[in-house]
PDB file of N, CA and C in Angstrom:
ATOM      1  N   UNK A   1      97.342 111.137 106.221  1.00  0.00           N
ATOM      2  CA  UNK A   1      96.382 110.043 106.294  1.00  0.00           C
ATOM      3  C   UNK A   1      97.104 108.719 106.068  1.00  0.00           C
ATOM      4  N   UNK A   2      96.612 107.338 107.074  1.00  0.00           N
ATOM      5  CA  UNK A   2      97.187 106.343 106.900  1.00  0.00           C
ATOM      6  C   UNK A   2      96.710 105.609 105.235  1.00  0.00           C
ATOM      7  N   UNK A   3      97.416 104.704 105.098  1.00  0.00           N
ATOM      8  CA  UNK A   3      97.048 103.539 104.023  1.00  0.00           C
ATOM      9  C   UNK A   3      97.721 102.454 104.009  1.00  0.00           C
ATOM     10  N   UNK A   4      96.598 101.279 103.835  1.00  0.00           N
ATOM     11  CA  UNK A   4      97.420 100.212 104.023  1.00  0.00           C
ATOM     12  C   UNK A   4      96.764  99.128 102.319  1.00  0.00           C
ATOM     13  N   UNK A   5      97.872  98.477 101.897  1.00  0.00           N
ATOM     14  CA  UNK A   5      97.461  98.175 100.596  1.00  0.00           C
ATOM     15  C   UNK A   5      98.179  96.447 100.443  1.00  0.00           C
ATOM     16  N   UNK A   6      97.959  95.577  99.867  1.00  0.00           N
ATOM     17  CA  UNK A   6      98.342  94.130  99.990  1.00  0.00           C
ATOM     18  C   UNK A   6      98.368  94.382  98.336  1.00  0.00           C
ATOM     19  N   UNK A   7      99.874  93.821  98.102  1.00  0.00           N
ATOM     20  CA  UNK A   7     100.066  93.638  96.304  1.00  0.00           C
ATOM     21  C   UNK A   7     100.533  92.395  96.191  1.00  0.00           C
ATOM     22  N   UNK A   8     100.230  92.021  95.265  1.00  0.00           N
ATOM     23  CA  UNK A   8     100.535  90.686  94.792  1.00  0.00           C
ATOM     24  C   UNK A   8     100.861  91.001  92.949  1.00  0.00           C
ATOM     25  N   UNK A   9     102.203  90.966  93.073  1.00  0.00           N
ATOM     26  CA  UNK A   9     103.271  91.148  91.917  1.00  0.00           C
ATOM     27  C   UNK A   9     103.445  89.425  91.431  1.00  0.00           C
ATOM     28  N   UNK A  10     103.329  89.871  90.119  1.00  0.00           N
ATOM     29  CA  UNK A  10     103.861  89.063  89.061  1.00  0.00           C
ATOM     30  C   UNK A  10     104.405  89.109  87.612  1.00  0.00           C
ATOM     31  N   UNK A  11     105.252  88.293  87.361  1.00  0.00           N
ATOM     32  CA  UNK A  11     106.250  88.351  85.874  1.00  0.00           C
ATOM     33  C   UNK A  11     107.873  88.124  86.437  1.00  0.00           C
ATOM     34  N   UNK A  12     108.594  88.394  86.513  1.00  0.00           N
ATOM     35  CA  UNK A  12     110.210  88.096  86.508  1.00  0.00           C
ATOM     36  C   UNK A  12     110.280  88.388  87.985  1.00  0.00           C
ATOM     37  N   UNK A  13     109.869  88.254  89.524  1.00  0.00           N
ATOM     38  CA  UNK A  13     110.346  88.827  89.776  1.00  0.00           C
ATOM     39  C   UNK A  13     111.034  88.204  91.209  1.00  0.00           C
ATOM     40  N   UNK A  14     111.301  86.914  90.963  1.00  0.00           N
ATOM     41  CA  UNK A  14     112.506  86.021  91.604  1.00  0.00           C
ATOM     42  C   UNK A  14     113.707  85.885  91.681  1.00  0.00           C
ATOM     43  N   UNK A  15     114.660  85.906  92.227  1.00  0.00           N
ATOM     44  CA  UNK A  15     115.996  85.598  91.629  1.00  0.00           C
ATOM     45  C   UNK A  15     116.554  87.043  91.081  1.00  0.00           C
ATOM     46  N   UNK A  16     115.722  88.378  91.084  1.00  0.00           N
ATOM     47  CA  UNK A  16     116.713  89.094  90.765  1.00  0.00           C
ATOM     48  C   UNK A  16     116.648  90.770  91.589  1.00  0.00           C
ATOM     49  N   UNK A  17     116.454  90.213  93.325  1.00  0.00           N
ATOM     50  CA  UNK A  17     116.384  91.039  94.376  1.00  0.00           C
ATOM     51  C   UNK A  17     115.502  91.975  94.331  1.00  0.00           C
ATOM     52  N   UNK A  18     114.468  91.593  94.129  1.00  0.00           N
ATOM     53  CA  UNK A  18     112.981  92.405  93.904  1.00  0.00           C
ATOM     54  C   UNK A  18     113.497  92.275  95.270  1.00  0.00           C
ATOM     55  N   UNK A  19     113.043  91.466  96.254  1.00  0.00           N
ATOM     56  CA  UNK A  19     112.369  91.690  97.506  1.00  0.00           C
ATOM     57  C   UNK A  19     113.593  92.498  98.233  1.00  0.00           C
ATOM     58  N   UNK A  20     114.883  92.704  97.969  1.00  0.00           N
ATOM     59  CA  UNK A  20     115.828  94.037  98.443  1.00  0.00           C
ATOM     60  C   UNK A  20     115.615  95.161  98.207  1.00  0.00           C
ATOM     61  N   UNK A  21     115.241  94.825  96.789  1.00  0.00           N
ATOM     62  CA  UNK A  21     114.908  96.481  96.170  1.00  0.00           C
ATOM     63  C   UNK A  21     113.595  97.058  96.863  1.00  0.00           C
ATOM     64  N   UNK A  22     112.419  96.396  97.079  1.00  0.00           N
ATOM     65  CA  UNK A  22     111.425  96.490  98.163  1.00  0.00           C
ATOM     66  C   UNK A  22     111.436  96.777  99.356  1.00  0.00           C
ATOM     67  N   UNK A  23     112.618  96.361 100.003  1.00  0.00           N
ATOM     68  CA  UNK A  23     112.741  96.916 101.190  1.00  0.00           C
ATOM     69  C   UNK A  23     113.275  98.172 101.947  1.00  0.00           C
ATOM     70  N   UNK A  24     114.418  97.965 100.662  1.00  0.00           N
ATOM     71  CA  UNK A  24     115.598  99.153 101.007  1.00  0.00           C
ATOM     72  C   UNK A  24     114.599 100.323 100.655  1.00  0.00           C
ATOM     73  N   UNK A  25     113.248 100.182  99.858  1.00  0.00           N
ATOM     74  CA  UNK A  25     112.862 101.764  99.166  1.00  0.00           C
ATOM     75  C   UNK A  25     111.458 101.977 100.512  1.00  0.00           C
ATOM     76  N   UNK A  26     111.301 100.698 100.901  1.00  0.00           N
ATOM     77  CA  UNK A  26     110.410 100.988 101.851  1.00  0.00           C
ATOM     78  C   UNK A  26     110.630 101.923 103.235  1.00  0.00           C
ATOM     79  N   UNK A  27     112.010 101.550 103.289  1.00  0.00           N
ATOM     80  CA  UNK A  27     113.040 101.920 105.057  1.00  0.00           C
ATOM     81  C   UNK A  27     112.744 103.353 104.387  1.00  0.00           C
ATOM     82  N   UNK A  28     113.408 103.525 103.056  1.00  0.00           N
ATOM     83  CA  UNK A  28     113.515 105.150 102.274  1.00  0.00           C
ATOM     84  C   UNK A  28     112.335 105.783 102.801  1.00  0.00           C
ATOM     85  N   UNK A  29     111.036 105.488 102.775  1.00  0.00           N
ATOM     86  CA  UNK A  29     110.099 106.280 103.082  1.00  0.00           C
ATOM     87  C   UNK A  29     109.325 105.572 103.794  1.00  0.00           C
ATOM     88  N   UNK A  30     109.494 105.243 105.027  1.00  0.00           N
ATOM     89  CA  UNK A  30     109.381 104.702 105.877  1.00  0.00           C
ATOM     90  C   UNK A  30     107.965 104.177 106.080  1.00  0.00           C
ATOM     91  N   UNK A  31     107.979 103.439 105.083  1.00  0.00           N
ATOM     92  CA  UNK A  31     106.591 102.240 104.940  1.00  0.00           C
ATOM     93  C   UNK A  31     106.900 101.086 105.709  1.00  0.00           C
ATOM     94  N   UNK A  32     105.628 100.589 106.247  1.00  0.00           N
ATOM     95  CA  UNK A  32     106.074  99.107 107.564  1.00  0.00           C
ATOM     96  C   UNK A  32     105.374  98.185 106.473  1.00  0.00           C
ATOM     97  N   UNK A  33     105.589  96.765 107.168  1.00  0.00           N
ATOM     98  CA  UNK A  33     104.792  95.650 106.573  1.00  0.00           C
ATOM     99  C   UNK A  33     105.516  94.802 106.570  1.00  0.00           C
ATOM    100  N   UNK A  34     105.811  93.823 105.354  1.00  0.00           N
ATOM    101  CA  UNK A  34     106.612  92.692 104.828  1.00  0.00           C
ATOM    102  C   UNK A  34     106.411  92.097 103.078  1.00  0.00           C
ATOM    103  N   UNK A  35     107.534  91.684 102.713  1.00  0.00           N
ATOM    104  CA  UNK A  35     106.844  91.221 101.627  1.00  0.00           C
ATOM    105  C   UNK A  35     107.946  89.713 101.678  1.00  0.00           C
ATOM    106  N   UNK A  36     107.317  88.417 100.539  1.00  0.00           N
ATOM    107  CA  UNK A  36     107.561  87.500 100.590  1.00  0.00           C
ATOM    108  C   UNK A  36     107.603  86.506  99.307  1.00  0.00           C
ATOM    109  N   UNK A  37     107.893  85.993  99.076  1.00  0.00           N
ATOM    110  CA  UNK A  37     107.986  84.893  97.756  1.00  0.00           C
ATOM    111  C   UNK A  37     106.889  83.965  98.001  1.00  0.00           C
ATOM    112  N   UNK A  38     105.648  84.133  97.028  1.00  0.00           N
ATOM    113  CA  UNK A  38     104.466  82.744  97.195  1.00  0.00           C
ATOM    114  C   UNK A  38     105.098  81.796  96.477  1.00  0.00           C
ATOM    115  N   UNK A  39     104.420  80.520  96.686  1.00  0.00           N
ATOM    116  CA  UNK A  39     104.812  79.242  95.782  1.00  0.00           C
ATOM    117  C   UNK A  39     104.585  79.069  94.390  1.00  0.00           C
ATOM    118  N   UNK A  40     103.964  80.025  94.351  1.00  0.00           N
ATOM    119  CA  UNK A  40     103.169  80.130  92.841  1.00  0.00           C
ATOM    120  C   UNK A  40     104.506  80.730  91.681  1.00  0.00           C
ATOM    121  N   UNK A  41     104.918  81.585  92.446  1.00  0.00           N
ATOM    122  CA  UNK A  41     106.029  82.799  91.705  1.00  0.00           C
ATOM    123  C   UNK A  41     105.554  84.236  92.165  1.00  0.00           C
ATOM    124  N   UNK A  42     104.699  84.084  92.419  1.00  0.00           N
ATOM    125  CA  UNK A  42     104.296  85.987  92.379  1.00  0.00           C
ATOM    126  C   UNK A  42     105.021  86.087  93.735  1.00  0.00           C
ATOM    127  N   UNK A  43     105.236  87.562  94.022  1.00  0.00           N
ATOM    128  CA  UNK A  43     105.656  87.786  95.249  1.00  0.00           C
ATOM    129  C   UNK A  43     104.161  89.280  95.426  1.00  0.00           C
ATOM    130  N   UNK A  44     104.244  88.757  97.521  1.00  0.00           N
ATOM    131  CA  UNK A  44     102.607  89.247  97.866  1.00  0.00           C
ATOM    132  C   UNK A  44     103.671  90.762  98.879  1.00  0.00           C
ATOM    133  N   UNK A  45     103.061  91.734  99.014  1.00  0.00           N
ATOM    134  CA  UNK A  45     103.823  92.967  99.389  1.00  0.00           C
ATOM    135  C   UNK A  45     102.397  93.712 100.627  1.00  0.00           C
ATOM    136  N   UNK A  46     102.749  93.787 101.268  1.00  0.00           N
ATOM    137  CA  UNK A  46     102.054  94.609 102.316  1.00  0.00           C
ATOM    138  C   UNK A  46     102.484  96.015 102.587  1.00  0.00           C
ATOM    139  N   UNK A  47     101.931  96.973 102.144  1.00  0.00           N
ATOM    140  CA  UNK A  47     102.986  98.110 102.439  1.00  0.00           C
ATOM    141  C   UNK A  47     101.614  99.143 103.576  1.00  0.00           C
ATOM    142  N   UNK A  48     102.056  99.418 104.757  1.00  0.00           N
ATOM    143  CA  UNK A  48     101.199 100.729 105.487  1.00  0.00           C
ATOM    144  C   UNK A  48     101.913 101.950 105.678  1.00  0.00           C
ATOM    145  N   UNK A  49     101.556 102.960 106.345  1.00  0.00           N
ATOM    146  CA  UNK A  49     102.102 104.048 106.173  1.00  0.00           C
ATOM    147  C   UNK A  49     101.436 105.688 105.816  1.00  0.00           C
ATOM    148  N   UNK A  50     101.901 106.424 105.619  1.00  0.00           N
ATOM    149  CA  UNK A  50     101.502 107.602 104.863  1.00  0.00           C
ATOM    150  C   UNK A  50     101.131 107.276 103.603  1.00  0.00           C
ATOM    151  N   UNK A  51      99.666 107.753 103.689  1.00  0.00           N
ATOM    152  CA  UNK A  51      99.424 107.525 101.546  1.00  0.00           C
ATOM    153  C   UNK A  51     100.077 107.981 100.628  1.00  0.00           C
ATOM    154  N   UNK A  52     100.925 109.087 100.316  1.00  0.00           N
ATOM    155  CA  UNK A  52     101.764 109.354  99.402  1.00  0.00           C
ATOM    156  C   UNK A  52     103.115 108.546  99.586  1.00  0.00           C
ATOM    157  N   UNK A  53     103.427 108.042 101.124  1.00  0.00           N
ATOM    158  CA  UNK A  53     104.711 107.180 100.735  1.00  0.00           C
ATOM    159  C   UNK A  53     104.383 105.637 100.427  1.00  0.00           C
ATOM    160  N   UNK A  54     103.229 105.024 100.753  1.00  0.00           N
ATOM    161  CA  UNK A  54     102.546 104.113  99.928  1.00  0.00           C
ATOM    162  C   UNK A  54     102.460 104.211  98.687  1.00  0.00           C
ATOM    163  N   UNK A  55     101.564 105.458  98.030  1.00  0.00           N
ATOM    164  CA  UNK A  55     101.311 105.662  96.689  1.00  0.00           C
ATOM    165  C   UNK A  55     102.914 105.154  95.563  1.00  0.00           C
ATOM    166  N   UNK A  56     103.962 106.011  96.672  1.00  0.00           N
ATOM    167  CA  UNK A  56     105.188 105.987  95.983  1.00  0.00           C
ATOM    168  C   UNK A  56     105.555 104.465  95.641  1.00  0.00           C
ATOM    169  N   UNK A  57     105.677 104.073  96.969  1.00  0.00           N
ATOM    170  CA  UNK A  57     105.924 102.229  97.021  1.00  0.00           C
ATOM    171  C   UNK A  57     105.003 102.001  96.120  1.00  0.00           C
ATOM    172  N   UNK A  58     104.096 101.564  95.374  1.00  0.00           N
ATOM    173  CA  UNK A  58     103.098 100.850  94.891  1.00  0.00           C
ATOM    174  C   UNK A  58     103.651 101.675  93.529  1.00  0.00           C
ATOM    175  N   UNK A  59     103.860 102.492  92.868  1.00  0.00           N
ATOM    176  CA  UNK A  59     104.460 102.522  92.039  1.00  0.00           C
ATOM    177  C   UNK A  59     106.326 102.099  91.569  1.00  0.00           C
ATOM    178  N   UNK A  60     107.305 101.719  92.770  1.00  0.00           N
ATOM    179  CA  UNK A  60     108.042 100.971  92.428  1.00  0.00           C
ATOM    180  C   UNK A  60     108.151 100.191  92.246  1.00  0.00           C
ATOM    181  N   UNK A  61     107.105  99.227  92.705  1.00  0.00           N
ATOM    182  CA  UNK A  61     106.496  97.581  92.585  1.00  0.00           C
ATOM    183  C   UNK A  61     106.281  97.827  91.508  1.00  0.00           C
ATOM    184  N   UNK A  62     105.746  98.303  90.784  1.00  0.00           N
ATOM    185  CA  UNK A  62     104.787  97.946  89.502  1.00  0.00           C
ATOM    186  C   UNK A  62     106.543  98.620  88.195  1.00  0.00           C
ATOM    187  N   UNK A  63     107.465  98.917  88.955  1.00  0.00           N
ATOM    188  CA  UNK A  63     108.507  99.133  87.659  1.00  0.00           C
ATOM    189  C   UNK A  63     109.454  97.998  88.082  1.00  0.00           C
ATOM    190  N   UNK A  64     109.936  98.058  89.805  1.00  0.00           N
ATOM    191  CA  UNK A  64     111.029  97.044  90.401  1.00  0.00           C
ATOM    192  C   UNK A  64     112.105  97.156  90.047  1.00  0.00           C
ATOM    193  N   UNK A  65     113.391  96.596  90.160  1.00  0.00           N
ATOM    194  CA  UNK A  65     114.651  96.751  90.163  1.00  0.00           C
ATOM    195  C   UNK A  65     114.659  96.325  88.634  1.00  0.00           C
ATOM    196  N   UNK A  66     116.115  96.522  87.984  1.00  0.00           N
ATOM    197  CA  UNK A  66     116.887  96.696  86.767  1.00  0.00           C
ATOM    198  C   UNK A  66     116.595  95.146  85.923  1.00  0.00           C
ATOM    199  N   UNK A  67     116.456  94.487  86.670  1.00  0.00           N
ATOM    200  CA  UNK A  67     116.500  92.885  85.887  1.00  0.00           C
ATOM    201  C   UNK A  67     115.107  92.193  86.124  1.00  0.00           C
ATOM    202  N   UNK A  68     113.701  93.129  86.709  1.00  0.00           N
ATOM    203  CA  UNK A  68     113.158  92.432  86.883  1.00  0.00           C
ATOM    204  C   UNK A  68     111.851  92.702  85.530  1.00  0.00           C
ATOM    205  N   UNK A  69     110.679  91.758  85.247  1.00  0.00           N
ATOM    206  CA  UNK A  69     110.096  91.860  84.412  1.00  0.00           C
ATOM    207  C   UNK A  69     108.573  91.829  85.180  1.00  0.00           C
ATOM    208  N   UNK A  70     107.823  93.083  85.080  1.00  0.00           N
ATOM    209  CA  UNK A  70     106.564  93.016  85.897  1.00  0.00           C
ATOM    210  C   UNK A  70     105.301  92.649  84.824  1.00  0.00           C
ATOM    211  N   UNK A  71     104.712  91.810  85.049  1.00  0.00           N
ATOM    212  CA  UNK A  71     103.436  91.671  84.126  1.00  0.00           C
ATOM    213  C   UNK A  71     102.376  91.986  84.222  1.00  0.00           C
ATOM    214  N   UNK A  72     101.990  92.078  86.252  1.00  0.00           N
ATOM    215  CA  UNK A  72     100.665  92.336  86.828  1.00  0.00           C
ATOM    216  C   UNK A  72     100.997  92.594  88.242  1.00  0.00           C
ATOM    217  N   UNK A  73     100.130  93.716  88.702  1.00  0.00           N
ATOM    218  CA  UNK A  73     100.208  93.879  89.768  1.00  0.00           C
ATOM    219  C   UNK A  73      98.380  94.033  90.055  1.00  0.00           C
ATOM    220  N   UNK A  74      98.181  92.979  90.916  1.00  0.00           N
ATOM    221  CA  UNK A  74      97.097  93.297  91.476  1.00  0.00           C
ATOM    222  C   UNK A  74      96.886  94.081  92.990  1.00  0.00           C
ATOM    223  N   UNK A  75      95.929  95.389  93.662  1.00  0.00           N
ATOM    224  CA  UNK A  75      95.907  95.707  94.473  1.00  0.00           C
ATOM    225  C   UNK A  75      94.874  95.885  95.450  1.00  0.00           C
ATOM    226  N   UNK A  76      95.029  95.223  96.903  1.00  0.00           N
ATOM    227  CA  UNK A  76      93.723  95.225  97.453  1.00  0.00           C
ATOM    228  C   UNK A  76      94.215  96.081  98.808  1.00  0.00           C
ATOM    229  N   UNK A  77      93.132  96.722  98.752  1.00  0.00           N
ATOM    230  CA  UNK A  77      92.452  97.704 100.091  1.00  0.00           C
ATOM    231  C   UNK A  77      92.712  96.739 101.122  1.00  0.00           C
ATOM    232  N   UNK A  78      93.722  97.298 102.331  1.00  0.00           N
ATOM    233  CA  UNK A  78      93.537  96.361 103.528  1.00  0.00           C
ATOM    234  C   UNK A  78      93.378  97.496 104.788  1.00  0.00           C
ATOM    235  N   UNK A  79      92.940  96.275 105.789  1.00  0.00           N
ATOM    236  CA  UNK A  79      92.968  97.315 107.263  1.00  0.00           C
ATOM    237  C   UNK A  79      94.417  97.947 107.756  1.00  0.00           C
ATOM    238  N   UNK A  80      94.743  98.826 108.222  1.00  0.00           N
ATOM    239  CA  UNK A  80      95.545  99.750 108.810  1.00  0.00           C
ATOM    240  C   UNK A  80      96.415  98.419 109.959  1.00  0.00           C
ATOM    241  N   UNK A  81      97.186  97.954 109.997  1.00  0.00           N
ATOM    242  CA  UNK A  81      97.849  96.902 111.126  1.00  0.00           C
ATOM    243  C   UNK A  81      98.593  97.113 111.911  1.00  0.00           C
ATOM    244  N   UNK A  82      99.330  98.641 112.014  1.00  0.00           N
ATOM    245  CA  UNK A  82     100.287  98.933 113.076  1.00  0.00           C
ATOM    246  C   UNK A  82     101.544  98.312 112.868  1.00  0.00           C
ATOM    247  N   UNK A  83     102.568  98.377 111.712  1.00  0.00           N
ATOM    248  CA  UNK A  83     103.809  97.566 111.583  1.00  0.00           C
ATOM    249  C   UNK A  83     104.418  98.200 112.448  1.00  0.00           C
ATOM    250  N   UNK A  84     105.384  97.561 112.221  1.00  0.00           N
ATOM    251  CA  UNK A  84     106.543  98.833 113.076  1.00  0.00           C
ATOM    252  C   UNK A  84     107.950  98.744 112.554  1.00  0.00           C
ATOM    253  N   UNK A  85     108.285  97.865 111.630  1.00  0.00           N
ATOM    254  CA  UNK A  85     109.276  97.650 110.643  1.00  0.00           C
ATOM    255  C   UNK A  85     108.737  97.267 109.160  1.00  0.00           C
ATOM    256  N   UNK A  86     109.455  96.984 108.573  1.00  0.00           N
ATOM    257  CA  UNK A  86     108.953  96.371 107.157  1.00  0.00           C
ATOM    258  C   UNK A  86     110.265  95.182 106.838  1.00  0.00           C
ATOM    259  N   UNK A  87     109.350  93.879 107.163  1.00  0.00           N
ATOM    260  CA  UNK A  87     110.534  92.615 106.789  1.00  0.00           C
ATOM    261  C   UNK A  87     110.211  91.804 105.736  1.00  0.00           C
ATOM    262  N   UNK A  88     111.640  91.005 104.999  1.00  0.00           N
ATOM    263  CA  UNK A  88     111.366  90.129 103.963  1.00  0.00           C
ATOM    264  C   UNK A  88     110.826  88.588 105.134  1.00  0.00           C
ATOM    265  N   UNK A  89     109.958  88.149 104.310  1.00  0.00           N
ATOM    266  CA  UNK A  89     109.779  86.990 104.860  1.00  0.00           C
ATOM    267  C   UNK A  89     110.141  86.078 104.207  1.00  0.00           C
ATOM    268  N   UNK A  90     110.192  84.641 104.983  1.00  0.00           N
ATOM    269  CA  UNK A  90     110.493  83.580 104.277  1.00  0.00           C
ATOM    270  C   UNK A  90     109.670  82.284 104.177  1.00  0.00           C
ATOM    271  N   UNK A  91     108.709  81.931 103.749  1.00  0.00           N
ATOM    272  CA  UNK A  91     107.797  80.993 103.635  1.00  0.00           C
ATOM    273  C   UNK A  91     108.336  79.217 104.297  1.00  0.00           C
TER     274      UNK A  91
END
């Protein structure tokens, strides 16, 4: 079964390759989407895919790479979009 989920991460997680560590684990289990740096600080994550390799992604967000500090992860239900890669964006 598909799932598609929009996160919006916050606490440390600029400056210390969240959005690599996001990607490289996404290619791993081949989740599409993008994720990106808001102006605010939080970074916003789109992940679709298989629900257990979503489920997986949405729990590395919420730990993230070695230097990063997570405070909140909020998660919203989105429509199914057809990625076909998963890229960092750049605002």
């Amino acid at each position: 079964m598909k799932k598609s989920v929009r996160l919006y991460v916050e606490g440390t997680v600029q400056g210390v390759f969240f959005r690599s560590f996001i990607k490289e684990n996404a290619e791993r289990y081949n989740v599409k989407g993008f994720i990106r740096n808001l102006e605010d600080g939080r970074i916003e994550i789109f992940l679709e895919g298989a629900s257990d390799d979503v489920n997986k992604m949405m729990e590395l967000a919420k730990k993230g790479p070695k230097h990063s500090q997570i405070k909140k992860v909020a998660v919203k239900p989105e429509r199914f979009q057809d990625f076909k890669s998963f890229k960092i964006l750049h605002i």
